[in-house]
C-alpha atoms as a PDB file:
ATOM      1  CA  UNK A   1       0.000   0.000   0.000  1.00  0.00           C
ATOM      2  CA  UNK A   2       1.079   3.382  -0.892  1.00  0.00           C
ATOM      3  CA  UNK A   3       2.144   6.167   1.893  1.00  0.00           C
ATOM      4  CA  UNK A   4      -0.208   8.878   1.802  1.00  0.00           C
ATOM      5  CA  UNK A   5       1.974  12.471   1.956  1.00  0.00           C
ATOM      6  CA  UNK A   6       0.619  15.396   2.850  1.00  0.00           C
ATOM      7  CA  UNK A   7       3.381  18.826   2.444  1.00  0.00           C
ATOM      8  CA  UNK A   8       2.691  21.538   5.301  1.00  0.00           C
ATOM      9  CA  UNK A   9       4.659  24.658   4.081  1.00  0.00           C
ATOM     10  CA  UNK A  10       4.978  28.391   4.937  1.00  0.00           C
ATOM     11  CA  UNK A  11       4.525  30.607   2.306  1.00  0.00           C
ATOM     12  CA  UNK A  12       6.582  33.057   4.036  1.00  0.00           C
ATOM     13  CA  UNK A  13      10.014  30.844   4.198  1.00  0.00           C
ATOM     14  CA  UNK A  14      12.320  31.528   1.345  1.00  0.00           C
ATOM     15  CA  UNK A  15      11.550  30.119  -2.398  1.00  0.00           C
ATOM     16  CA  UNK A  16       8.783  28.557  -0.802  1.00  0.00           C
ATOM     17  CA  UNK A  17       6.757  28.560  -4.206  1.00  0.00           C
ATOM     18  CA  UNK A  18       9.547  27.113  -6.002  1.00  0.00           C
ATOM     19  CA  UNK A  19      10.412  24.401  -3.323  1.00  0.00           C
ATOM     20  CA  UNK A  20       6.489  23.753  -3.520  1.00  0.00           C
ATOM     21  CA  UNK A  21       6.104  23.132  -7.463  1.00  0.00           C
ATOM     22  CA  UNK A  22       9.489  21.495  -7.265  1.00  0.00           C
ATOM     23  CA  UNK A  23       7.916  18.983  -4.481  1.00  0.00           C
ATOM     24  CA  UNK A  24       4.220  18.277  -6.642  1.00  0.00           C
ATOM     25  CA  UNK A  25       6.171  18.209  -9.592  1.00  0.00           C
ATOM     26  CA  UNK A  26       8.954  15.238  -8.526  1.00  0.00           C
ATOM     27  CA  UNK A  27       5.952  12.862  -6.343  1.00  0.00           C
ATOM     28  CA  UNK A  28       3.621  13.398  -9.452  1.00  0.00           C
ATOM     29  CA  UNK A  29       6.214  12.282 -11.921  1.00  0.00           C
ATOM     30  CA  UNK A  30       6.886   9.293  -9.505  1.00  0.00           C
ATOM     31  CA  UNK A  31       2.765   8.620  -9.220  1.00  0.00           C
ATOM     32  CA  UNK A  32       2.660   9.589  -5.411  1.00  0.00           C
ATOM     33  CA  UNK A  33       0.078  11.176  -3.616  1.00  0.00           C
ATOM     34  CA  UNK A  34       0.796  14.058  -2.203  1.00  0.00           C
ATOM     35  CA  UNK A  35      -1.782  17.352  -0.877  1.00  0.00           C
ATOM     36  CA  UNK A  36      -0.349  20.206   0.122  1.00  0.00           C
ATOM     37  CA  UNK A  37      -1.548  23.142   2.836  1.00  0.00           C
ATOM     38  CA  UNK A  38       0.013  26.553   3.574  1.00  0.00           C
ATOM     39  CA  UNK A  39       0.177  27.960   6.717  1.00  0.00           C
ATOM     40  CA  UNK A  40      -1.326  31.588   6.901  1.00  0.00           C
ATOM     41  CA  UNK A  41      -0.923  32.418  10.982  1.00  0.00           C
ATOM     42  CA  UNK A  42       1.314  30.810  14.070  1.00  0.00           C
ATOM     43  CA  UNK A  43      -0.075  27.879  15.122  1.00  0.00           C
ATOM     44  CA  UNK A  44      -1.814  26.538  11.832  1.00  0.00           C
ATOM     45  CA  UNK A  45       1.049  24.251  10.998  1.00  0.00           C
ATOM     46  CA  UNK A  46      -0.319  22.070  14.448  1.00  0.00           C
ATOM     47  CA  UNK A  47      -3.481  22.345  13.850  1.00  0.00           C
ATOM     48  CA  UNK A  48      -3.157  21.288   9.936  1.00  0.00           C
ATOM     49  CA  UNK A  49      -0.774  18.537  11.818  1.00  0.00           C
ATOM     50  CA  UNK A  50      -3.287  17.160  14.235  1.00  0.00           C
ATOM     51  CA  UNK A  51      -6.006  16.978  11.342  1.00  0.00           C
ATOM     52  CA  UNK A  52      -3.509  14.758   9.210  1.00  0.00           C
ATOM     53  CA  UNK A  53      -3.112  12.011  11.960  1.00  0.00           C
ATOM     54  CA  UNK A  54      -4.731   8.900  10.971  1.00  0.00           C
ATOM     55  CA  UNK A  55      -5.291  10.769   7.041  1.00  0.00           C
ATOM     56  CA  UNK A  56      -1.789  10.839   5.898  1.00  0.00           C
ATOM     57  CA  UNK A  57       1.139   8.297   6.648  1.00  0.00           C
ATOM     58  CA  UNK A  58       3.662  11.150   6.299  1.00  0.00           C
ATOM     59  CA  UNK A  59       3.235  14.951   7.162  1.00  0.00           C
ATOM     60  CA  UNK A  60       6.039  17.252   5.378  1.00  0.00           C
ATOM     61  CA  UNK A  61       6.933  20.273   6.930  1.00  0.00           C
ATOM     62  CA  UNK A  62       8.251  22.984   4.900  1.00  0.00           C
ATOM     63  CA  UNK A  63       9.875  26.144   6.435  1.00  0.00           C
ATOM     64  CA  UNK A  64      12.194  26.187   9.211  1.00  0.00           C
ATOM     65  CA  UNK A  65      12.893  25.525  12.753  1.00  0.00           C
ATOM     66  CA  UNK A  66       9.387  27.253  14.221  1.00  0.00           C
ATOM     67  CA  UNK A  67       7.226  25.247  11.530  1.00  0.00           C
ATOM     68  CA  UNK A  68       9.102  21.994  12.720  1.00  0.00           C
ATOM     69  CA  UNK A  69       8.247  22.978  15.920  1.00  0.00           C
ATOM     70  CA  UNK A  70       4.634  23.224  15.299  1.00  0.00           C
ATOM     71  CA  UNK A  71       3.979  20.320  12.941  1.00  0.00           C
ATOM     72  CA  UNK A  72       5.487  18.139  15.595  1.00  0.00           C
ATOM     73  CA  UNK A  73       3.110  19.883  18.224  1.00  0.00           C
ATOM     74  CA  UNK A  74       0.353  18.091  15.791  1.00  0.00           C
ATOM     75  CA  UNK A  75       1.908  14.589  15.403  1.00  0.00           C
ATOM     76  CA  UNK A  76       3.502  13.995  18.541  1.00  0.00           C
ATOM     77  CA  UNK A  77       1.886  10.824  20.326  1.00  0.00           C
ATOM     78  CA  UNK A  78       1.119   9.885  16.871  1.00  0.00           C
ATOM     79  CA  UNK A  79       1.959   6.759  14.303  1.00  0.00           C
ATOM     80  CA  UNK A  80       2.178   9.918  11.738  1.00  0.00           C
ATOM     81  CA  UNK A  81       5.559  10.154  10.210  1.00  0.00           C
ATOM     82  CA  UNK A  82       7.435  13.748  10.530  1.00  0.00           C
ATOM     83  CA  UNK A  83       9.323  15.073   6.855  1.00  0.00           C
ATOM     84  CA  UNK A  84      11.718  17.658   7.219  1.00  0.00           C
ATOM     85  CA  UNK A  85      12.187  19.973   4.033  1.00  0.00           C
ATOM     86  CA  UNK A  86      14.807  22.560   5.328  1.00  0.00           C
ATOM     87  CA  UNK A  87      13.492  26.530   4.512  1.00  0.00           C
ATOM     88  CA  UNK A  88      14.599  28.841   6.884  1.00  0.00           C
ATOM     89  CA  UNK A  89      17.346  30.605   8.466  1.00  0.00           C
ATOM     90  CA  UNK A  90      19.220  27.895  10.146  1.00  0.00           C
ATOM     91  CA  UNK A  91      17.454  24.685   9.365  1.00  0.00           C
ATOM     92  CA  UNK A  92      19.604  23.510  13.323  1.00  0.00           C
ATOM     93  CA  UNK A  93      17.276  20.344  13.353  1.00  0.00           C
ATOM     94  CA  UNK A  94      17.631  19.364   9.773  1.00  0.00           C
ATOM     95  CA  UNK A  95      21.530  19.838  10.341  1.00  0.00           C
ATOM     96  CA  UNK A  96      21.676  17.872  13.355  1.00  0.00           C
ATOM     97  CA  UNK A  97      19.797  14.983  11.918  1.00  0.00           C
ATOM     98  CA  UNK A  98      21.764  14.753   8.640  1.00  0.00           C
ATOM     99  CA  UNK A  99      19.284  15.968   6.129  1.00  0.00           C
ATOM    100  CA  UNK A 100      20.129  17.571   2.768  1.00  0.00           C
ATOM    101  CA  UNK A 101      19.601  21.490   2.834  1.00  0.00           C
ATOM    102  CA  UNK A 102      18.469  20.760  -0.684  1.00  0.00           C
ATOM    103  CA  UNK A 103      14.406  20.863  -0.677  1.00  0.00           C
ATOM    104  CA  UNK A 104      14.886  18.067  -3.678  1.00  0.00           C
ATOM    105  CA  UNK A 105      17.393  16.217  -2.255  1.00  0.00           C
ATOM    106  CA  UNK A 106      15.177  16.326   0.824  1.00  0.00           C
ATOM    107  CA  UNK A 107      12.274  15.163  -0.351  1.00  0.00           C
ATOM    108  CA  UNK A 108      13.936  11.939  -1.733  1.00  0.00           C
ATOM    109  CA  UNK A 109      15.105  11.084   1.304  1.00  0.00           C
ATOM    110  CA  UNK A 110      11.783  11.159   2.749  1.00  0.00           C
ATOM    111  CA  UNK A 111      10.150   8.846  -0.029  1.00  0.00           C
ATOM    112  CA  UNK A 112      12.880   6.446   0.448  1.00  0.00           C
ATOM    113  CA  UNK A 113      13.424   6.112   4.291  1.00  0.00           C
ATOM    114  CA  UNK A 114      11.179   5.183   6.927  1.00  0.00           C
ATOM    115  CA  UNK A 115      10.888   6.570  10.374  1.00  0.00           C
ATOM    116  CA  UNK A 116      12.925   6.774  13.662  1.00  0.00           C
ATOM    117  CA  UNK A 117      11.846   7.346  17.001  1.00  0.00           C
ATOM    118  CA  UNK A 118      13.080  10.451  18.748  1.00  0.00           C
ATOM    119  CA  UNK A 119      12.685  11.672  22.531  1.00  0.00           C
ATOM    120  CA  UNK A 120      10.591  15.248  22.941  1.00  0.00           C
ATOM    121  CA  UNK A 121      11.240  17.535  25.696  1.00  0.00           C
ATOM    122  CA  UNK A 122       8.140  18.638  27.283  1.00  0.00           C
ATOM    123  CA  UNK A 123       7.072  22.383  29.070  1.00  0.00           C
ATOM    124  CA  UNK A 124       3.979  24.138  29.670  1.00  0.00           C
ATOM    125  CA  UNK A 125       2.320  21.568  27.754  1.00  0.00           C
ATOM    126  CA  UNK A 126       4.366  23.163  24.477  1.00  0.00           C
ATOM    127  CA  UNK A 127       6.732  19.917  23.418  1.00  0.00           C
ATOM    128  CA  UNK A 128      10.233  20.846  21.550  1.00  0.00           C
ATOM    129  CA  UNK A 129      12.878  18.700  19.430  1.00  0.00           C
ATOM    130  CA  UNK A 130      15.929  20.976  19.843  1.00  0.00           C
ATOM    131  CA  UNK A 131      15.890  22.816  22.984  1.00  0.00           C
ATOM    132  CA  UNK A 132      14.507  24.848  25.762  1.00  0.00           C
ATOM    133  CA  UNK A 133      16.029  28.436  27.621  1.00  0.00           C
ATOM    134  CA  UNK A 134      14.700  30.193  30.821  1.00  0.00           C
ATOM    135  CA  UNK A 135      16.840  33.540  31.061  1.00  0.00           C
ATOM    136  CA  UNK A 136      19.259  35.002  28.467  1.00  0.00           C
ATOM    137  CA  UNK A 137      18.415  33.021  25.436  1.00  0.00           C
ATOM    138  CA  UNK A 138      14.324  33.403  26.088  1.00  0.00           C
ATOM    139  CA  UNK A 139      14.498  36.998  26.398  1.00  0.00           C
ATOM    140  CA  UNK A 140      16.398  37.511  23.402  1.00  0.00           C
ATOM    141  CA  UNK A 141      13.962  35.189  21.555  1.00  0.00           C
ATOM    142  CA  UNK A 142      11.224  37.128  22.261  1.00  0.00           C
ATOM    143  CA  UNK A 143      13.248  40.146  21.819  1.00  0.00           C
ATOM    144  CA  UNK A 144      13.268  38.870  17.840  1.00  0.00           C
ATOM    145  CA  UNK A 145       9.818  37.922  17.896  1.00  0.00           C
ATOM    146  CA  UNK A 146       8.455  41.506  18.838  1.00  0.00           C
ATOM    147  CA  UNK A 147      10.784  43.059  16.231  1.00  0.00           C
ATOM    148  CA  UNK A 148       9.837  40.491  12.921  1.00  0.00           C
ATOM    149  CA  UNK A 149      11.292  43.488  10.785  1.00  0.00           C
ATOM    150  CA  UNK A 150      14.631  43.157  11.905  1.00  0.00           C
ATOM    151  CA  UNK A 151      14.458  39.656  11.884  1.00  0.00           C
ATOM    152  CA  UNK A 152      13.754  39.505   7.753  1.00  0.00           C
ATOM    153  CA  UNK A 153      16.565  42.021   7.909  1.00  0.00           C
ATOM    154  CA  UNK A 154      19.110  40.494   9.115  1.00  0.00           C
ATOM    155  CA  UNK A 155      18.284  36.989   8.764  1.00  0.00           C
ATOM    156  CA  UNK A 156      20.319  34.681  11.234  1.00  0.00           C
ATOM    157  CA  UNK A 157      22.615  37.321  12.416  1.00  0.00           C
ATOM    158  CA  UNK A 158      19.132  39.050  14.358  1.00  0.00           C
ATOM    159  CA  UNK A 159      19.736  36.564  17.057  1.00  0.00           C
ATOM    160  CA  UNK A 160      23.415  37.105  18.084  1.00  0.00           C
ATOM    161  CA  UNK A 161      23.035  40.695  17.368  1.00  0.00           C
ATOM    162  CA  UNK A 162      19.643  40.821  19.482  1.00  0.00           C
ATOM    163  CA  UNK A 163      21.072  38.613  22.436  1.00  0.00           C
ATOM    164  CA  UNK A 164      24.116  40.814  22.920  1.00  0.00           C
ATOM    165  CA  UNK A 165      21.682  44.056  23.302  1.00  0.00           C
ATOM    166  CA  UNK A 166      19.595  41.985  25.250  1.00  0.00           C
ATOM    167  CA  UNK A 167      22.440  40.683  27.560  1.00  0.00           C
ATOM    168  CA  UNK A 168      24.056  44.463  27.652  1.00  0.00           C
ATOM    169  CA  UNK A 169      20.519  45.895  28.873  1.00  0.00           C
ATOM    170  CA  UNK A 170      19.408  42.603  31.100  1.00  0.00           C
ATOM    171  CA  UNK A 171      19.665  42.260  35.019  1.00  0.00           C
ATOM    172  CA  UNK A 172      19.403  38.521  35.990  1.00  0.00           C
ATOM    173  CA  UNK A 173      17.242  37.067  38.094  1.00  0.00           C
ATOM    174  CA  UNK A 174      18.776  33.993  40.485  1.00  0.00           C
ATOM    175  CA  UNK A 175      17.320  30.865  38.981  1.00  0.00           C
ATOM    176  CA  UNK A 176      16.383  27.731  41.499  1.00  0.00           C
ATOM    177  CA  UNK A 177      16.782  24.647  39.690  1.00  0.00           C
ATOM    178  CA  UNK A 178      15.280  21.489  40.925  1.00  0.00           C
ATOM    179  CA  UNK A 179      16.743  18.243  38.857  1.00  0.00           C
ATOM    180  CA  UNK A 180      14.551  15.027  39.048  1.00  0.00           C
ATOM    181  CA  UNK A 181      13.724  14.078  42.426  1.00  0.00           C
ATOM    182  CA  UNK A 182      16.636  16.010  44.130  1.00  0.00           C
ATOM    183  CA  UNK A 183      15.461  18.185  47.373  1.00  0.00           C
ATOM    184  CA  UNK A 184      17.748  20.582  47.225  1.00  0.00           C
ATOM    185  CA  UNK A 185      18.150  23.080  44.492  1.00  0.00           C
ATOM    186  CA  UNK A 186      20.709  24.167  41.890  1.00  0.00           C
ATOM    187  CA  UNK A 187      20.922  27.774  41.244  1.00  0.00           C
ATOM    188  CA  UNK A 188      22.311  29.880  38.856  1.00  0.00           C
ATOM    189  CA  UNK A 189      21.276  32.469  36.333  1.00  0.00           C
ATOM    190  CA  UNK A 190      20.374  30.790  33.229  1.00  0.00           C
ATOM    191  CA  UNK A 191      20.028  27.360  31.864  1.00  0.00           C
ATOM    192  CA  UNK A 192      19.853  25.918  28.344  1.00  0.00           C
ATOM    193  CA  UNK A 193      17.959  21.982  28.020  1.00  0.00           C
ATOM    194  CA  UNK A 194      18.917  20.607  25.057  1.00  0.00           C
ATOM    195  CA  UNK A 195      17.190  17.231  23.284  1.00  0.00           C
ATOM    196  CA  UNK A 196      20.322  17.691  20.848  1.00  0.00           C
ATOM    197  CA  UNK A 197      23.570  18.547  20.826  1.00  0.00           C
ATOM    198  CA  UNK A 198      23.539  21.977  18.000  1.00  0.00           C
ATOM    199  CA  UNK A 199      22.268  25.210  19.219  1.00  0.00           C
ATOM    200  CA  UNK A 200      22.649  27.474  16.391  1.00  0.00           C
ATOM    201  CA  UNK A 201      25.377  29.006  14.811  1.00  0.00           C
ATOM    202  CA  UNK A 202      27.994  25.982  14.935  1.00  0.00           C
ATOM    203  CA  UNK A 203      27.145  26.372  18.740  1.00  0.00           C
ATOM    204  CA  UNK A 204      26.704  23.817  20.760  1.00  0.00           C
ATOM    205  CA  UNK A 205      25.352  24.344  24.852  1.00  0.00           C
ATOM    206  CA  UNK A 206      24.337  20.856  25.774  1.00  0.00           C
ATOM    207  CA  UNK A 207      27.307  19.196  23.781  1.00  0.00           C
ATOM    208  CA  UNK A 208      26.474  15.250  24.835  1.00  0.00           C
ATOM    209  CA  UNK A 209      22.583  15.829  24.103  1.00  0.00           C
ATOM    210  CA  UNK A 210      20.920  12.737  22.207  1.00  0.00           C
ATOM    211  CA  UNK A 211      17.713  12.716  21.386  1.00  0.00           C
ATOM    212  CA  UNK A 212      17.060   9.023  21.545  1.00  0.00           C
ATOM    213  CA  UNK A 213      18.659   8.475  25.151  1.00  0.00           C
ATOM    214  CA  UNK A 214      15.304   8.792  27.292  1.00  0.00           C
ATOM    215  CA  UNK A 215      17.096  11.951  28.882  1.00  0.00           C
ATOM    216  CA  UNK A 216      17.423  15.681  28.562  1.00  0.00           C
ATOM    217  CA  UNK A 217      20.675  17.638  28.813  1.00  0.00           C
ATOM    218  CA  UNK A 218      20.834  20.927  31.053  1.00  0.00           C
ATOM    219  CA  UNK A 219      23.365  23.178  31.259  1.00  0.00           C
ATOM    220  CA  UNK A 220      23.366  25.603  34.085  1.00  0.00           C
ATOM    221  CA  UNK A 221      25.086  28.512  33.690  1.00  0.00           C
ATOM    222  CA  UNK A 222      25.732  30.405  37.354  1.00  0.00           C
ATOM    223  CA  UNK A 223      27.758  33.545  36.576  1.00  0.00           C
ATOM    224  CA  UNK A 224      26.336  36.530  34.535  1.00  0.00           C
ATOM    225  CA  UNK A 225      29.874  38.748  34.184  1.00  0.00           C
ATOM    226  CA  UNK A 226      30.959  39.876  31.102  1.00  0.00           C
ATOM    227  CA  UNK A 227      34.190  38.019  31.348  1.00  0.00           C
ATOM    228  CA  UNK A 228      32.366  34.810  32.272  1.00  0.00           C
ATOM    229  CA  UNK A 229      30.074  35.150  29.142  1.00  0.00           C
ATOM    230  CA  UNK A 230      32.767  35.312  26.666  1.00  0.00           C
ATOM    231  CA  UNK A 231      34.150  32.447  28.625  1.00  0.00           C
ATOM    232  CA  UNK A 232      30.625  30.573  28.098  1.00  0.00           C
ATOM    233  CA  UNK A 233      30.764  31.796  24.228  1.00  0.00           C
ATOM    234  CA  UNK A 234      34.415  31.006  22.974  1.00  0.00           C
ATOM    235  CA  UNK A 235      33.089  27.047  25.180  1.00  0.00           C
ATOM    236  CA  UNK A 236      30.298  26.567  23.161  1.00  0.00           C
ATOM    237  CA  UNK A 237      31.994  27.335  19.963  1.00  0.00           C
ATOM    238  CA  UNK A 238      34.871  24.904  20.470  1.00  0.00           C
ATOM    239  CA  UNK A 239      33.832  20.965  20.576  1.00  0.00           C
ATOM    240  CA  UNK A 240      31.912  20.022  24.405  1.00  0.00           C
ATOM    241  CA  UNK A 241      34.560  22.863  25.969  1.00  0.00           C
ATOM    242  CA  UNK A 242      31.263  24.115  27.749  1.00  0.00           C
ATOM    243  CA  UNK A 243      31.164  21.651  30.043  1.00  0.00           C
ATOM    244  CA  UNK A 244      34.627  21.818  31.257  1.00  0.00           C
ATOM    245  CA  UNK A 245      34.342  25.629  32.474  1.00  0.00           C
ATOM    246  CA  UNK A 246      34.138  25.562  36.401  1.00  0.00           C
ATOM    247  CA  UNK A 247      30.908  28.070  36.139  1.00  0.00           C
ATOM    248  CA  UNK A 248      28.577  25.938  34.469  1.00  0.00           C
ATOM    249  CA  UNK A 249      27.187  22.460  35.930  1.00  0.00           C
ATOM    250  CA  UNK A 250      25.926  19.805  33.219  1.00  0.00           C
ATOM    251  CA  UNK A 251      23.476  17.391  33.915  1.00  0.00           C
ATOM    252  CA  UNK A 252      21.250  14.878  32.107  1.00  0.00           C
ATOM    253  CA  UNK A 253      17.969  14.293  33.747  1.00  0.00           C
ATOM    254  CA  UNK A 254      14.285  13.213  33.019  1.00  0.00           C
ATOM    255  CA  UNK A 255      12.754  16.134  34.811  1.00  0.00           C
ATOM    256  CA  UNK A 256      13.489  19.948  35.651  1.00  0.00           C
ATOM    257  CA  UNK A 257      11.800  22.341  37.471  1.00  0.00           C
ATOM    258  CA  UNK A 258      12.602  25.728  37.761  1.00  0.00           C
ATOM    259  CA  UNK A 259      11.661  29.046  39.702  1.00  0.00           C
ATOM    260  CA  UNK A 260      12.415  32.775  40.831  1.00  0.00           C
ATOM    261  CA  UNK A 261      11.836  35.499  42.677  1.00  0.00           C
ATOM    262  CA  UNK A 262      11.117  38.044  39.615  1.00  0.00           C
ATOM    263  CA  UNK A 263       9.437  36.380  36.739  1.00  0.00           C
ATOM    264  CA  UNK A 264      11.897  35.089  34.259  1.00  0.00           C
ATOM    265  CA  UNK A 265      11.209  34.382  30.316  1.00  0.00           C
ATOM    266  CA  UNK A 266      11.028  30.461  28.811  1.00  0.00           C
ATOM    267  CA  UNK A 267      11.023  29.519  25.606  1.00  0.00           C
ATOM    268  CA  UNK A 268      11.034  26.319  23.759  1.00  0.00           C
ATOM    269  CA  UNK A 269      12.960  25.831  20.158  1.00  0.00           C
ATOM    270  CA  UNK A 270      13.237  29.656  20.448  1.00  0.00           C
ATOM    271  CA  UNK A 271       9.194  30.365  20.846  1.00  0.00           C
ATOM    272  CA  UNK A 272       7.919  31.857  23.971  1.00  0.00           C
ATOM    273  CA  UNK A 273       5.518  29.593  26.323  1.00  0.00           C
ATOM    274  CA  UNK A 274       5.338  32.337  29.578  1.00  0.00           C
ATOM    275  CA  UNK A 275       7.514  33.316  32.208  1.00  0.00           C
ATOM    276  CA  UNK A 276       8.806  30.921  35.142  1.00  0.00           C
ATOM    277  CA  UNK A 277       7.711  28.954  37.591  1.00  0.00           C
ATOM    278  CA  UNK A 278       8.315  26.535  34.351  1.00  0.00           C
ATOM    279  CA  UNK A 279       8.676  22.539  34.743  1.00  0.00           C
ATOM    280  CA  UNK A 280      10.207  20.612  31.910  1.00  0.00           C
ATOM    281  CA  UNK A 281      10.067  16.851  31.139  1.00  0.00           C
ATOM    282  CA  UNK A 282      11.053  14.136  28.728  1.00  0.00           C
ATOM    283  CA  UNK A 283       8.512  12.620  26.631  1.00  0.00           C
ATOM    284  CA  UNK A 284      10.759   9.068  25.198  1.00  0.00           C
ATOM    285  CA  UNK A 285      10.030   7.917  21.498  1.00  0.00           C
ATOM    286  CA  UNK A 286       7.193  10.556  20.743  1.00  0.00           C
ATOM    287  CA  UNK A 287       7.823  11.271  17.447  1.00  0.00           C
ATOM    288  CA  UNK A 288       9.093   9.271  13.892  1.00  0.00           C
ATOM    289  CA  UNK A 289      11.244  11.310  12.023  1.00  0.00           C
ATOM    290  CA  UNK A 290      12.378  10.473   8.351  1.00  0.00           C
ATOM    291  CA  UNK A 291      16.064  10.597   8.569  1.00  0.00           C
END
């Protein structure tokens, strides 16, 4: 029996049109099925998703990391297989997982392969593929989502750009971090969990992350000085140097809960879900990804 495809794509990612005829044009010649939906707001990419389960044996999504984010939103839980045709600015899931940048080349792999369970990270009932940040990295994200300008702009340099203003103009709030079962907490002043190991930007924070390994990876970071920072930056750019600093603690854990005293920003895979008290889980083998 013949997979049923279905192509979820955002008209706003670049060539999308082109990728799109290129996509009907290569499963018609090969006598597939295949429908295709644009997104036209946030959040229609799940809820086209969630509609497809049980309809389609494969859901495509077209555009970058955010439309990933929310097609899996849709599937996860679900026998539905997940189709990554990289569109965006970074494409850090696609790269992580070994899939051509090419929307072509992309495509073919997703007619030919089959499926592989991957681990979700879990938070404020929002689940994520890549990663989660409470502090720094959350209020720069939402620092790019309230300017969407400068983000077309600039493209993927918005976000360094945007999270050294944000870091220059910040004051930190102490973080309590509570891992698994432990009574006691960890503090510090912000904290990256990764489900993989890339970050963005040939950066990686949570360096040993694997996202079929039943755990998630946190790093804590517990200074906030400039000189510490650059420290944290020049770590993550060289290969799992991150976790050697004597600032940060790295852990890998099923369960994290976090609070402060001021409210603090979360996001997850660089969307905003709310401000702390935030508690994160693992969700093992809830999603098949063509790979």
């Amino acid at each position: 029996m013949r997979k049923r495809y279905l192509l979820i794509i955002n008209p706003n990612a670049g060539q999308s049109r082109i990728i799109e005829e290129d996509i009907v044009r290569h499963f018609s010649k090969r006598g597939l099925k295949l429908d295709v939906c644009e997104t036209r707001k946030p959040k229609d990419a799940t809820r086209i998703a969630r509609k497809a389960v049980g309809k389609y044996d494969v859901v495509m999504a077209a555009g970058g990391d955010g439309t990933v984010n929310e097609v899996i939103n849709g599937l996860a839980g679900s026998e539905t297989e997940l189709g990554i045709i990289p569109a965006g600015t970074e494409n850090v899931l696609s790269k992580e997982l070994k899939i051509p940048q090419n929307h072509l080349d992309a495509a073919k792999k997703v007619i030919r392969n089959n499926g592989k369970l991957f681990d979700l990270g879990k938070a404020k009932n929002r689940y994520f593929i890549m990663m989660a940040g409470v502090g720094l990295d959350a209020k720069a994200s939402r620092n790019v989502e309230i300017r969407p300008a400068l983000k077309k702009m600039m493209g993927r340099l918005a976000y360094p750009l945007v999270g050294l203003e944000t870091y220059l103009k910040d004051k930190p709030s102490r973080l309590k971090i509570w891992l698994d079962d432990q009574r006691l907490p960890r503090c510090g002043y912000y904290a990256v969990i990764g489900n993989i190991k890339q970050y963005g930007g040939n950066i990686k924070i949570t360096p040993k992350a694997n996202p079929k390994d039943g755990y998630l990876d946190i790093t804590i970071f517990k200074s906030k000085d400039v000189f510490s920072m650059l420290k944290y930056f020049i770590g993550a750019k060289w290969k799992d140097k991150i976790v050697e600093l004597p600032s940060i603690e790295y852990f890998r854990v099923k369960k994290i809960k976090i609070q402060s005293k001021d409210k603090v920003y979360a996001h997850t895979d660089a969307e905003i879900i709310g401000t702390t008290p935030v508690n994160i889980e693992v969700v093992p083998k809830a999603i098949r990804i063509i790979c």
